[in-house]
Every structure is written in structure tokens, then in C-alpha cells.
C-alpha atoms as a PDB file:
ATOM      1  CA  UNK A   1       2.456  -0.801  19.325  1.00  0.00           C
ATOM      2  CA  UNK A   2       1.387  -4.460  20.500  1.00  0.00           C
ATOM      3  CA  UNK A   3      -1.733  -5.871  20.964  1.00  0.00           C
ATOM      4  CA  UNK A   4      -2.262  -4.681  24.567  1.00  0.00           C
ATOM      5  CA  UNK A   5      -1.613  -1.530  24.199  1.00  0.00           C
ATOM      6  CA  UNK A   6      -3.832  -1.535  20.884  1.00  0.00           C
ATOM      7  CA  UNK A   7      -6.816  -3.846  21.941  1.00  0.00           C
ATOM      8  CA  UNK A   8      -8.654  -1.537  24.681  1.00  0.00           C
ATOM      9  CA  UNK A   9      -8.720   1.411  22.782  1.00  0.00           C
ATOM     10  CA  UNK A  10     -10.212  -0.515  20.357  1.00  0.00           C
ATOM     11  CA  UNK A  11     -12.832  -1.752  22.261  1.00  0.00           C
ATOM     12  CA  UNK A  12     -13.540   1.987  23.657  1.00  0.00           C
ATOM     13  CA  UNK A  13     -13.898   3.097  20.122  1.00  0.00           C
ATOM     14  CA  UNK A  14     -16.449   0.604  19.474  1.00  0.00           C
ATOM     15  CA  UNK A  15     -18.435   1.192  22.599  1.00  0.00           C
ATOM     16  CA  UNK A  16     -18.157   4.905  21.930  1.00  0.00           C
ATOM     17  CA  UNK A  17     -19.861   4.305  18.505  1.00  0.00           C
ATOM     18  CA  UNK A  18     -22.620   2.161  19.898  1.00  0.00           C
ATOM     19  CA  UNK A  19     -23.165   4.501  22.432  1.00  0.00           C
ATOM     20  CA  UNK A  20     -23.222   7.691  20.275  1.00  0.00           C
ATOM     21  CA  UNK A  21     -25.696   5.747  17.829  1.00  0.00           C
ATOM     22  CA  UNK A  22     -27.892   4.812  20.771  1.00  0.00           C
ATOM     23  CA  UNK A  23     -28.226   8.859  21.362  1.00  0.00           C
ATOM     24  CA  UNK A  24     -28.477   9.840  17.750  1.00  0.00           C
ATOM     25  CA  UNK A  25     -31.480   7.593  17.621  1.00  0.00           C
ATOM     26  CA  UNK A  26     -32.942   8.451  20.417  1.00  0.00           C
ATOM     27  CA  UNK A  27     -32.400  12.312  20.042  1.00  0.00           C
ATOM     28  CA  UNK A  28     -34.815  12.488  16.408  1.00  0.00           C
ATOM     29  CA  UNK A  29     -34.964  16.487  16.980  1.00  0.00           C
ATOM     30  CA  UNK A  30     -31.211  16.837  16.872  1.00  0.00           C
ATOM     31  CA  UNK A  31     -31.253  15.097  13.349  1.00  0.00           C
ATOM     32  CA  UNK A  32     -27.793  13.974  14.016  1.00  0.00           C
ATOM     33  CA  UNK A  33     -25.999  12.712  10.472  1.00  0.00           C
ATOM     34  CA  UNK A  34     -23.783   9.561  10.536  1.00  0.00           C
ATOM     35  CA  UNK A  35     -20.927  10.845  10.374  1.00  0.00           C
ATOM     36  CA  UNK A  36     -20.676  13.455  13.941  1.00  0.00           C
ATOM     37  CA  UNK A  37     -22.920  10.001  15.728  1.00  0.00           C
ATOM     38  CA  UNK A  38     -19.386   8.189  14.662  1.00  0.00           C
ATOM     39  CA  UNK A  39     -16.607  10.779  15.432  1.00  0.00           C
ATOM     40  CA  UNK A  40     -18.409  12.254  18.251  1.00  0.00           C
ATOM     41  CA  UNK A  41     -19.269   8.209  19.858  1.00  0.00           C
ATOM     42  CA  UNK A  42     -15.394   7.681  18.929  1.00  0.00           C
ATOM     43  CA  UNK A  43     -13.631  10.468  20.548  1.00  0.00           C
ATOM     44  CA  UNK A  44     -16.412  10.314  23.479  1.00  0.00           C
ATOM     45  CA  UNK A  45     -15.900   6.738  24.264  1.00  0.00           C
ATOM     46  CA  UNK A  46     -11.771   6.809  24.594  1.00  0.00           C
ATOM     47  CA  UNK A  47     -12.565  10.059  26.681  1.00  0.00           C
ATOM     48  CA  UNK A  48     -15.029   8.359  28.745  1.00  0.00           C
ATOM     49  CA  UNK A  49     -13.124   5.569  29.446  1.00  0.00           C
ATOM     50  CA  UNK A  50      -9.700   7.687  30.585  1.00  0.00           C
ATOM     51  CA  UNK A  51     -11.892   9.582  32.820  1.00  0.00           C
ATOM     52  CA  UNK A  52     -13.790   6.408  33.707  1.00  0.00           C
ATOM     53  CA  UNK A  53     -10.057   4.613  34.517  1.00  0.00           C
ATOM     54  CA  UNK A  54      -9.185   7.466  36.441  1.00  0.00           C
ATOM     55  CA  UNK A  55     -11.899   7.735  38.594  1.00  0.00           C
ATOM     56  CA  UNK A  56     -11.598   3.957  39.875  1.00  0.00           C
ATOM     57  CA  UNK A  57      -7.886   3.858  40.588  1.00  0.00           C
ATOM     58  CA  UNK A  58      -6.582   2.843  37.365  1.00  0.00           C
ATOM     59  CA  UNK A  59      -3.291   2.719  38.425  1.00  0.00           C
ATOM     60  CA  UNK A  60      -3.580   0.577  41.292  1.00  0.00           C
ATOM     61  CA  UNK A  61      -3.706  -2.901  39.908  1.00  0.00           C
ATOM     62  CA  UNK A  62      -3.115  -6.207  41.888  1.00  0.00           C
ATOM     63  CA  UNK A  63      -0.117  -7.258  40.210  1.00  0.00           C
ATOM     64  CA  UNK A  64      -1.621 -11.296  40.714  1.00  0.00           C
ATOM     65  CA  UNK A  65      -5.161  -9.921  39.188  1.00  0.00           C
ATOM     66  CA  UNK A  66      -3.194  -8.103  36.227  1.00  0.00           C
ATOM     67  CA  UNK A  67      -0.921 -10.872  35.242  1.00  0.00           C
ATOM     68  CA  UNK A  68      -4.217 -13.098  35.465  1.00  0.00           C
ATOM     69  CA  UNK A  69      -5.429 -11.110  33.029  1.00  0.00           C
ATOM     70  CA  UNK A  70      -2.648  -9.744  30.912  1.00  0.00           C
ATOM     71  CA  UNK A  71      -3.286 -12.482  28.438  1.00  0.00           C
ATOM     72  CA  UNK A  72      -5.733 -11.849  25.501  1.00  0.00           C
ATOM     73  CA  UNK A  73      -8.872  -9.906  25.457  1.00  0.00           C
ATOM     74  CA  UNK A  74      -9.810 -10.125  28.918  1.00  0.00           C
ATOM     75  CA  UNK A  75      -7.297  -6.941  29.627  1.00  0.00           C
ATOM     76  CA  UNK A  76      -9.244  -5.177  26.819  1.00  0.00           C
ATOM     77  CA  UNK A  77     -13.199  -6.167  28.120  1.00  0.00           C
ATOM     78  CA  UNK A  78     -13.330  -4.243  31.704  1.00  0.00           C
ATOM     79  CA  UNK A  79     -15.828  -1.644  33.347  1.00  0.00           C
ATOM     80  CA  UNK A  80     -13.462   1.054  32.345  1.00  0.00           C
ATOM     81  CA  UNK A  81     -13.575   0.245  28.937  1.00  0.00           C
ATOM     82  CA  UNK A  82     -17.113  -0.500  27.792  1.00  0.00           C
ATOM     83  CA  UNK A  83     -18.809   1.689  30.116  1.00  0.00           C
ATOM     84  CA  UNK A  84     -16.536   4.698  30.069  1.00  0.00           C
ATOM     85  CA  UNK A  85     -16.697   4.419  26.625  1.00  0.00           C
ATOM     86  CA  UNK A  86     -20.440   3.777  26.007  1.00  0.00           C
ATOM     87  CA  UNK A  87     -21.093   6.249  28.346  1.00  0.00           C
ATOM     88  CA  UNK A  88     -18.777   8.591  26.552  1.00  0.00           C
ATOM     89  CA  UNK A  89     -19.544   8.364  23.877  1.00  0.00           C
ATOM     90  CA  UNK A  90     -23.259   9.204  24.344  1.00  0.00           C
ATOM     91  CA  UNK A  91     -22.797  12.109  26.191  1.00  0.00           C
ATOM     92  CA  UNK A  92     -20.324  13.724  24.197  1.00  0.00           C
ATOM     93  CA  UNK A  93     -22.951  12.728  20.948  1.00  0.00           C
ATOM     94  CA  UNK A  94     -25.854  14.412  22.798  1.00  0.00           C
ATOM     95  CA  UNK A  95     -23.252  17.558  23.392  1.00  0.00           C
ATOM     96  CA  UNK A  96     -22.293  17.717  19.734  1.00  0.00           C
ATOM     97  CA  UNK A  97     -26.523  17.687  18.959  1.00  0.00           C
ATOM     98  CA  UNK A  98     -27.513  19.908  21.285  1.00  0.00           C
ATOM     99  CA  UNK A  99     -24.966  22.419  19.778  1.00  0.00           C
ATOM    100  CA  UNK A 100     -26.031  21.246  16.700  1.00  0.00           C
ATOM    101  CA  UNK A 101     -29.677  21.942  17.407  1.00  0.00           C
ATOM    102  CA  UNK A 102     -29.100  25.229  18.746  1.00  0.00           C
ATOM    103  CA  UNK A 103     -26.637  26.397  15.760  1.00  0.00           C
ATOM    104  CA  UNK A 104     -29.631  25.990  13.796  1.00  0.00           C
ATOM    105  CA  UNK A 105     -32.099  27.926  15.452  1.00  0.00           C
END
């Protein structure tokens, strides 16, 4: 696996986290530990950026614009990427609480 293959799904990962800590603290009543605000931002933020990518066209690419940007982490920082996985990842973190919350009831 190179480096562009490897790079955006790192960078969804990452957004998914920030986004499913953003929830976790926001949501005090779910009283969300560390470790489903992680897993759940994670999984919610490569999620939300394949449905993101799909949603815009991600196939259809300007083969000028993608060779422009083929090189390094440009590829890897798009809208797709950090918002689908921000976003993501703090909805599927407010899913996981809600259940959460309601498991303990």
C-alpha cells in the first residue's frame, strides 16, 4: 500500500477522532468513555467520508486537477476527507451515546 492510497484514510481517521471528541464533550449526559469517543470518531469518520465522496461525484475527477494534485498531501486534505470524516465521526459518536444512554436506563 503506498502513500496515496494510505494518506487520506489517515487523515479521515483523525478527523473522525476530533469529531467524535467534539460530541463526547459536548454530550456530558451520555458520559461517553475514551475509548467508544475514539473507535466510534474512527470508524465514523472513514464512513463519513465514503459517503461524503460519493455524494459529490467522487469518481469524476478532472484528470488535469488530479494530476495537479496527485503529489503529496494535497490529495489527502479535501472536503471529502475532513468533513466527511469530522462529520462522521460525530454523528456516529452521538449514535453510539445515545444507545449508550438508553442501555442504561
Amino acid at each position: 500500500m503506498d502513500m496515496n492510497t494510505l494518506l487520506p484514510i489517515i487523515v479521515q481517521v483523525i478527523t473522525g477522532i476530533i469529531g467524535g471528541q467534539a460530541v463526547g464533550a459536548a454530550l456530558k449526559q451520555a458520559a461517553l468513555g475514551q475509548l467508544p469517543k475514539i473507535l466510534g470518531g474512527a470508524i465514523g469518520g472513514v464512513g463519513g467520508a465514503a459517503i461524503l465522496g460519493s455524494l459529490l461525484g467522487g469518481g469524476t475527477v478532472d484528470p488535469a486537477a488530479a494530476a495537479a494534485a496527485a503529489g503529496g498531501l494535497g490529495s489527502a486534505l479535501n472536503l471529502e476527507n475532513i468533513l466527511g470524516g469530522a462529520g462522521g465521526g460525530a454523528i456516529l459518536t452521538g449514535i453510539i451515546g445515545a444507545v449508550m444512554n438508553a442501555m442504561k436506563k
